[in-house]
Protein backbone atom coordinates (compact mmCIF):
# COMPACT_ATOMS: atom_id res chain seq x y z
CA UNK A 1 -81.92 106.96 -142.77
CA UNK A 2 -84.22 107.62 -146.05
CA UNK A 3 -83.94 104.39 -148.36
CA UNK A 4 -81.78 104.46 -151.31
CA UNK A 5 -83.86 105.63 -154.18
CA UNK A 6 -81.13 106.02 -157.16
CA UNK A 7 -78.50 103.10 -157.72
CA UNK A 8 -75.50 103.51 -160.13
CA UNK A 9 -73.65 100.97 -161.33
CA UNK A 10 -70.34 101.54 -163.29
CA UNK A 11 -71.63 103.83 -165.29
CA UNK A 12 -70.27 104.15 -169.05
CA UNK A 13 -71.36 106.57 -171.13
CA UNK A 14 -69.54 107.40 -174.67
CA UNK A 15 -70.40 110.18 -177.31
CA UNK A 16 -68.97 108.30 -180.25
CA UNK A 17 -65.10 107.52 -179.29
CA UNK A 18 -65.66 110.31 -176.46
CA UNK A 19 -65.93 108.74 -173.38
CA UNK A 20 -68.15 111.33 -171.38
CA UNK A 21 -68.75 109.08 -168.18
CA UNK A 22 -66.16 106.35 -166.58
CA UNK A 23 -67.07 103.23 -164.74
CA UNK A 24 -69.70 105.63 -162.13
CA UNK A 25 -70.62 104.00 -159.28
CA UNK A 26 -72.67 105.75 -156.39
CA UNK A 27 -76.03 105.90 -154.49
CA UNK A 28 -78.87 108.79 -154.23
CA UNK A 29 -81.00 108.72 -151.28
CA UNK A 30 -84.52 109.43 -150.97
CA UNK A 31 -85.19 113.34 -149.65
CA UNK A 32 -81.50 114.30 -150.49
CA UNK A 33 -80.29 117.19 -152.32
CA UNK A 34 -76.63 115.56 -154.49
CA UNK A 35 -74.91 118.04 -155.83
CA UNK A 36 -72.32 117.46 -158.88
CA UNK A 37 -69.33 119.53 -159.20
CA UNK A 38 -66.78 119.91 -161.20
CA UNK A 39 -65.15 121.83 -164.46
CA UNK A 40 -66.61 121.86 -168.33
CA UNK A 41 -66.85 118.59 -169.98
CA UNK A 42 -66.17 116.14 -166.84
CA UNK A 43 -70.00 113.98 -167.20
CA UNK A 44 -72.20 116.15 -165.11
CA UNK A 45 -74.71 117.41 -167.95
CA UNK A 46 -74.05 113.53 -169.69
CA UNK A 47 -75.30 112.04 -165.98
CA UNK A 48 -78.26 114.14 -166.01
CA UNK A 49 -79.31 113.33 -169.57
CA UNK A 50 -78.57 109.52 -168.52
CA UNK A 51 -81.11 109.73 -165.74
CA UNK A 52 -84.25 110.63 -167.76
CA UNK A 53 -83.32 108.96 -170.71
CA UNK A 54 -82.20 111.57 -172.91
CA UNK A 55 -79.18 109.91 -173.49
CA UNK A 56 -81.48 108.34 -176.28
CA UNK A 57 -81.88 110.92 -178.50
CA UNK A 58 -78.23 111.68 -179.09
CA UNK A 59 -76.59 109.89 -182.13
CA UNK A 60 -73.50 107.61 -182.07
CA UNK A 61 -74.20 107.25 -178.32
CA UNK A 62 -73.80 104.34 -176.12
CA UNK A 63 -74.19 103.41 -172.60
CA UNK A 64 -72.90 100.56 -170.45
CA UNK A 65 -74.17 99.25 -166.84
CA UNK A 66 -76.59 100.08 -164.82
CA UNK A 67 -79.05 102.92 -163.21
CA UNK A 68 -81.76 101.76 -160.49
CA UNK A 69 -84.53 103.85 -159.77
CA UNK A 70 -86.40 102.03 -156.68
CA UNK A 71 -84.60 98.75 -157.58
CA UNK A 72 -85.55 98.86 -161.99
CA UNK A 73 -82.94 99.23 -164.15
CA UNK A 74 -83.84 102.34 -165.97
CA UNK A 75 -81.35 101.44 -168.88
CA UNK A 76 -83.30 98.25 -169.51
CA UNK A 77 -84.99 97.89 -173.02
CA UNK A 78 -88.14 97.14 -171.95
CA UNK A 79 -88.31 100.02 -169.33
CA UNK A 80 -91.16 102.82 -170.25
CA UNK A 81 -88.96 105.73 -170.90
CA UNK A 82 -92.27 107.77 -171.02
CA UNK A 83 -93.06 106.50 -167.45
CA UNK A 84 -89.59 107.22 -166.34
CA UNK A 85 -89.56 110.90 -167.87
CA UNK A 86 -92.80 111.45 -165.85
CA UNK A 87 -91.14 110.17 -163.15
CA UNK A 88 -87.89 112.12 -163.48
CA UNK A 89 -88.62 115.92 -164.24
CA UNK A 90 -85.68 117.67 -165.41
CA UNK A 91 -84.59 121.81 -165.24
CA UNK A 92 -82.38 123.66 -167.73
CA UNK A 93 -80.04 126.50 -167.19
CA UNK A 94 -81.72 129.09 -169.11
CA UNK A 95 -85.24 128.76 -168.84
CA UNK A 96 -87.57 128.38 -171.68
CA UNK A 97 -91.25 129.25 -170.82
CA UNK A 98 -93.98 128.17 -172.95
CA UNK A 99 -95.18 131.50 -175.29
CA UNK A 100 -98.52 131.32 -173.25
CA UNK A 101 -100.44 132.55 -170.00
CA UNK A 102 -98.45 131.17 -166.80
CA UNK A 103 -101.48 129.14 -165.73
CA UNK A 104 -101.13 127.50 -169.65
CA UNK A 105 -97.45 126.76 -168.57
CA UNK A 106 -98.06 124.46 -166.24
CA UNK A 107 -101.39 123.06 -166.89
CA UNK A 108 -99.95 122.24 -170.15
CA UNK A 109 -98.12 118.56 -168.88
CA UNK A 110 -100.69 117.67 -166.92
CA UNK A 111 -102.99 117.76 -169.92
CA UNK A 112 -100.68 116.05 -172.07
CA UNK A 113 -100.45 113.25 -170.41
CA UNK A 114 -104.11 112.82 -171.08
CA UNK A 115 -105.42 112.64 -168.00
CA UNK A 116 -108.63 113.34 -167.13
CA UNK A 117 -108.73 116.53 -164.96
CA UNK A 118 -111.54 118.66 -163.84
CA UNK A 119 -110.93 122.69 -163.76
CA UNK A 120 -110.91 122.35 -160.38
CA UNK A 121 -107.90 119.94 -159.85
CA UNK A 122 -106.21 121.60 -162.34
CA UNK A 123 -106.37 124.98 -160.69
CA UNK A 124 -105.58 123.37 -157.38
CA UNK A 125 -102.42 121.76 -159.30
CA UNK A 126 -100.97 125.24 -160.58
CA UNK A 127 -101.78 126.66 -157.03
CA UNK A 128 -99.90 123.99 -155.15
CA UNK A 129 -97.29 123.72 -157.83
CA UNK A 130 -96.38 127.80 -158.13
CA UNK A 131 -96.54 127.72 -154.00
CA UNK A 132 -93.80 124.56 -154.24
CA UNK A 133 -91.69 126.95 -156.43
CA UNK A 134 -92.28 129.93 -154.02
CA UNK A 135 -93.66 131.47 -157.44
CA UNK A 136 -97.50 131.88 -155.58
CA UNK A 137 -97.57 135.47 -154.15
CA UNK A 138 -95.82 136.64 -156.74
CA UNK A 139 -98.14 135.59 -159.56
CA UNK A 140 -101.34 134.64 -158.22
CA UNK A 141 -103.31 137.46 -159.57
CA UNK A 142 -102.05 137.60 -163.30
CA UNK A 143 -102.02 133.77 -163.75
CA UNK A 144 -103.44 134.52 -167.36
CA UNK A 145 -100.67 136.93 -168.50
CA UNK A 146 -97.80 136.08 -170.82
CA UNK A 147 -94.92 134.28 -168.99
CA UNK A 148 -92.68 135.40 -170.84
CA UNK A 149 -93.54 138.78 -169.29
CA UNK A 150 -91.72 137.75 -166.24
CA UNK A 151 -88.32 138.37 -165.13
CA UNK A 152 -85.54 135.71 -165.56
CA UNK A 153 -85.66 134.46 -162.06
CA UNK A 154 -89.33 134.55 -162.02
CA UNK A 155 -88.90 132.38 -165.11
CA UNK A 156 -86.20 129.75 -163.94
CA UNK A 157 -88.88 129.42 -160.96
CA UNK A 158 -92.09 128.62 -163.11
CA UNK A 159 -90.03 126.42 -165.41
CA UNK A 160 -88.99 124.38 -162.06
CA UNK A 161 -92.74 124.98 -161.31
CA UNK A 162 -94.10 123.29 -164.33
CA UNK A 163 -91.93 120.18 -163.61
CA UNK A 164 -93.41 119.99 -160.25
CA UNK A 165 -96.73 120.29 -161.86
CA UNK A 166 -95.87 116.54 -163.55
CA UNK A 167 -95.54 115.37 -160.23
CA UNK A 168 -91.76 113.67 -160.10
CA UNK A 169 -90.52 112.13 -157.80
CA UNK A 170 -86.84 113.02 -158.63
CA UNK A 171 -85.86 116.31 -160.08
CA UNK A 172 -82.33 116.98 -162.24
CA UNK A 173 -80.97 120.63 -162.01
CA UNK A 174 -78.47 121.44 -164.90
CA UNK A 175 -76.96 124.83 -163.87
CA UNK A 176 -80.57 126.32 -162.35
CA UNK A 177 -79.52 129.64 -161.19
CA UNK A 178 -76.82 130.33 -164.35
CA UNK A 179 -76.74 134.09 -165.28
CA UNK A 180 -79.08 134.81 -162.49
CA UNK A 181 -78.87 137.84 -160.02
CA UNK A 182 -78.01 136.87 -156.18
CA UNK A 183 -81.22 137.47 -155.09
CA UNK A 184 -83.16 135.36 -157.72
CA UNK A 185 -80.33 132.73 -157.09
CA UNK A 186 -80.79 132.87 -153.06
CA UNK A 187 -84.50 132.62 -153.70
CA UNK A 188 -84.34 128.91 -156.12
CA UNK A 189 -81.74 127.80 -153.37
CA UNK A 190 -83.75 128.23 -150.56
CA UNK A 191 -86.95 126.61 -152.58
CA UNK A 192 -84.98 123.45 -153.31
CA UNK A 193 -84.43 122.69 -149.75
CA UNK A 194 -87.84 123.32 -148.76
CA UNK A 195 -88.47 120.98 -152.12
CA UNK A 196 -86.15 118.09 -150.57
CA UNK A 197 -88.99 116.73 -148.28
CA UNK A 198 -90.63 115.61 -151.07
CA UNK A 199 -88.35 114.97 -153.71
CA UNK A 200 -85.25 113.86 -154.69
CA UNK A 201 -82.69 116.61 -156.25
CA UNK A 202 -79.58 115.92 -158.12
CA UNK A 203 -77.99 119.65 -158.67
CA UNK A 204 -75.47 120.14 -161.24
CA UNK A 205 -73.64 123.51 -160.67
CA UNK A 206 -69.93 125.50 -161.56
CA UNK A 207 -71.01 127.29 -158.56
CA UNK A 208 -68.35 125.46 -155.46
CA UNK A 209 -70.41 128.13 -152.50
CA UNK A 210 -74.09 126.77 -154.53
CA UNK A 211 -72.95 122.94 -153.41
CA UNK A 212 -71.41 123.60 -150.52
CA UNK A 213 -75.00 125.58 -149.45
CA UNK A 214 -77.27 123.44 -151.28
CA UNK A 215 -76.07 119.49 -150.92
CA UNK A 216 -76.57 116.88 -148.36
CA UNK A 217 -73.70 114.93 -150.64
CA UNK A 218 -71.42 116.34 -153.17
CA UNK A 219 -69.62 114.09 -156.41
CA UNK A 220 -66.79 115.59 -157.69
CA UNK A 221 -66.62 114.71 -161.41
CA UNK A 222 -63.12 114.97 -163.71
CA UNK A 223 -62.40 114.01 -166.99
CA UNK A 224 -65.13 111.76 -166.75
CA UNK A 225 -64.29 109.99 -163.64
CA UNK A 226 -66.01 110.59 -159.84
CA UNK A 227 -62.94 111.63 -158.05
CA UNK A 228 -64.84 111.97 -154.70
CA UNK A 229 -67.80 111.56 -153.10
CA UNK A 230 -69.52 112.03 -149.53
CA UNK A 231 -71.02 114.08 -146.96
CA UNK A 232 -70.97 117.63 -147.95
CA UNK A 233 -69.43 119.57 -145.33
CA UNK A 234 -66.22 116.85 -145.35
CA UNK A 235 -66.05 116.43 -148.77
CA UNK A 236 -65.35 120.47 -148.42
CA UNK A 237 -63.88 120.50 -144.87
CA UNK A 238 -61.56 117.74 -145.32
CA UNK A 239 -61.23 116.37 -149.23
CA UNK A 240 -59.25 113.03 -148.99
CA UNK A 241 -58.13 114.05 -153.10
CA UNK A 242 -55.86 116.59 -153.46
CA UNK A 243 -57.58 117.33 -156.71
CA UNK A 244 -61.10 117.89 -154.66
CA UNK A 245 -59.37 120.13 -152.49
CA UNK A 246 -57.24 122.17 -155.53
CA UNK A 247 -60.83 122.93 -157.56
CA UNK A 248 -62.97 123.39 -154.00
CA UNK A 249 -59.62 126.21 -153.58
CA UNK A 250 -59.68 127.55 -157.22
CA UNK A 251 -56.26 126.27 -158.00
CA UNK A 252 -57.77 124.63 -160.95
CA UNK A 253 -61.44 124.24 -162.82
C-alpha cells in the first residue's frame, strides 16, 4: 500500500459567515486518483483552493485545522506557499492558454522559477511534458504556433501539460473535462490514469460516470460536510448514506 501523502485534519474553511468546508477529515494516498463529488456549493472548488494555498488570496477568509503534505502542515505560517504551489500544480475548468507559441506555454514556469536551464533540457521538458499529457503526436511539429490555435480539448490538455512541466508532485482537477466533447473528455480521462504512477490526483467533477471511471476513492461532499468516503466501486456499489446513494441515482444534486 502507497504511503499516505495528503493528511486532513478537521478541516474548516469559512468565506466570511459562509461556512464553505465542515470539520473535513480524510487521507490521500500516494499514486491515487480521489475524486470529489457532489452538487454546487458543497466545498469541492473551496478544498482545492485550500490545497495550494489559494485560499489566501480571498478576502474575509479563514481557515481552521490542519492539511499535511508528507507530514508539514501546509496551513502553517511559516510554510513556503511558493514551494508548496510548485509542489501542488493545479487545473481549471476552462482552460486558459498563454497568448504564445505552445512550446512558450510550457517553457514559460520552468523559466520563472529562475532556474537555470539549457535549450536542451528545456526542449526535453516540453517533449516529456506534452507526451505526459498525450498532447506529443498531436503537436510535435508546430510547437511554435499559437496555442490558442488549438481546439478546446487540445487546450485543456496543454494547460494540464504546462502544470506537469513544473514538475508537481500532486495535481488538483477543478471540473477538467467541463464543456468538452466525449472524445476530448475520454482522451484527459484516460491520460490521468496513465498520470497516477507518478502523481497524486485529486479530481473534482459534477460528472457521477467521470468518478466512478476515474477514482481509486471517491468523497462525497454536501452542504459543506463529507457525507461519505471510500473505495470507489463500494462507495457506488453499496453507499452506506442514503444521501450518497440518492445523488449517485439522480434523485437529487
Amino acid at each position: 500500500m502507497n504511503p499516505v501523502k495528503i493528511q486532513v485534519r478537521d478541516l474548516t474553511f469559512y468565506y466570511g459567515q459562509h461556512l464553505a468546508i465542515d470539520s473535513l477529515h480524510l487521507d490521500v494516498r500516494q499514486g491515487e486518483i480521489l475524486g470529489l463529488m457532489g452538487p454546487a456549493k458543497s466545498g469541492k472548488t473551496t478544498f482545492l483552493r485550500v490545497l495550494n494555498r489559494m485560499c489566501d488570496l480571498i478576502p474575509n477568509s479563514r481557515v481552521q485545522g490542519n492539511v499535511f503534505l508528507d507530514n508539514k502542515d501546509i496551513l502553517a505560517l511559516e510554510y513556503d506557499v511558493d514551494n508548496l504551489r510548485r509542489r501542488v500544480g493545479m487545473v481549471f475548468a476552462k482552460p486558459v492558454p498563454l497568448p504564445r507559441s505552445i512550446y512558450e506555454n510550457l517553457a514559460f514556469g520552468p523559466r520563472l522559477q529562475g532556474k537555470e536551464i539549457n535549450s536542451g533540457i528545456l526542449d526535453d521538458l516540453v517533449e516529456k511534458s506534452l507526451k505526459e499529457a498525450q498532447l506529443w503526436e498531436e503537436v510535435k511539429d508546430r510547437l511554435h504556433e499559437s496555442a490558442l490555435k488549438l481546439s478546446g480539448g487540445q487546450q485543456q490538455r496543454l494547460c494540464l501539460a504546462r502544470t506537469l512541466a513544473m514538475q508537481p508532485e500532486v495535481i488538483l482537477l477543478d471540473e477538467p473535462t467541463s464543456g468538452l466533447d466525449p472524445i476530448s473528455t475520454a482522451r484527459i480521462e484516460e491520460t490521468l490514469t496513465q498520470l497516477k504512477k507518478d502523481f497524486t490526483i485529486i479530481l473534482v467533477s459534477n460528472n457521477t460516470k467521470q468518478i466512478a471511471r476515474c477514482s481509486d476513492k471517491v468523497a462525497f461532499l454536501l452542504m459543506s460536510r463529507l457525507i461519505e468516503y471510500g473505495i470507489t466501486p463500494e462507495v457506488f456499489m453499496v453507499p452506506k448514506n442514503k444521501q450518497t446513494d440518492d445523488y449517485i441515482s439522480g434523485r437529487f444534486g
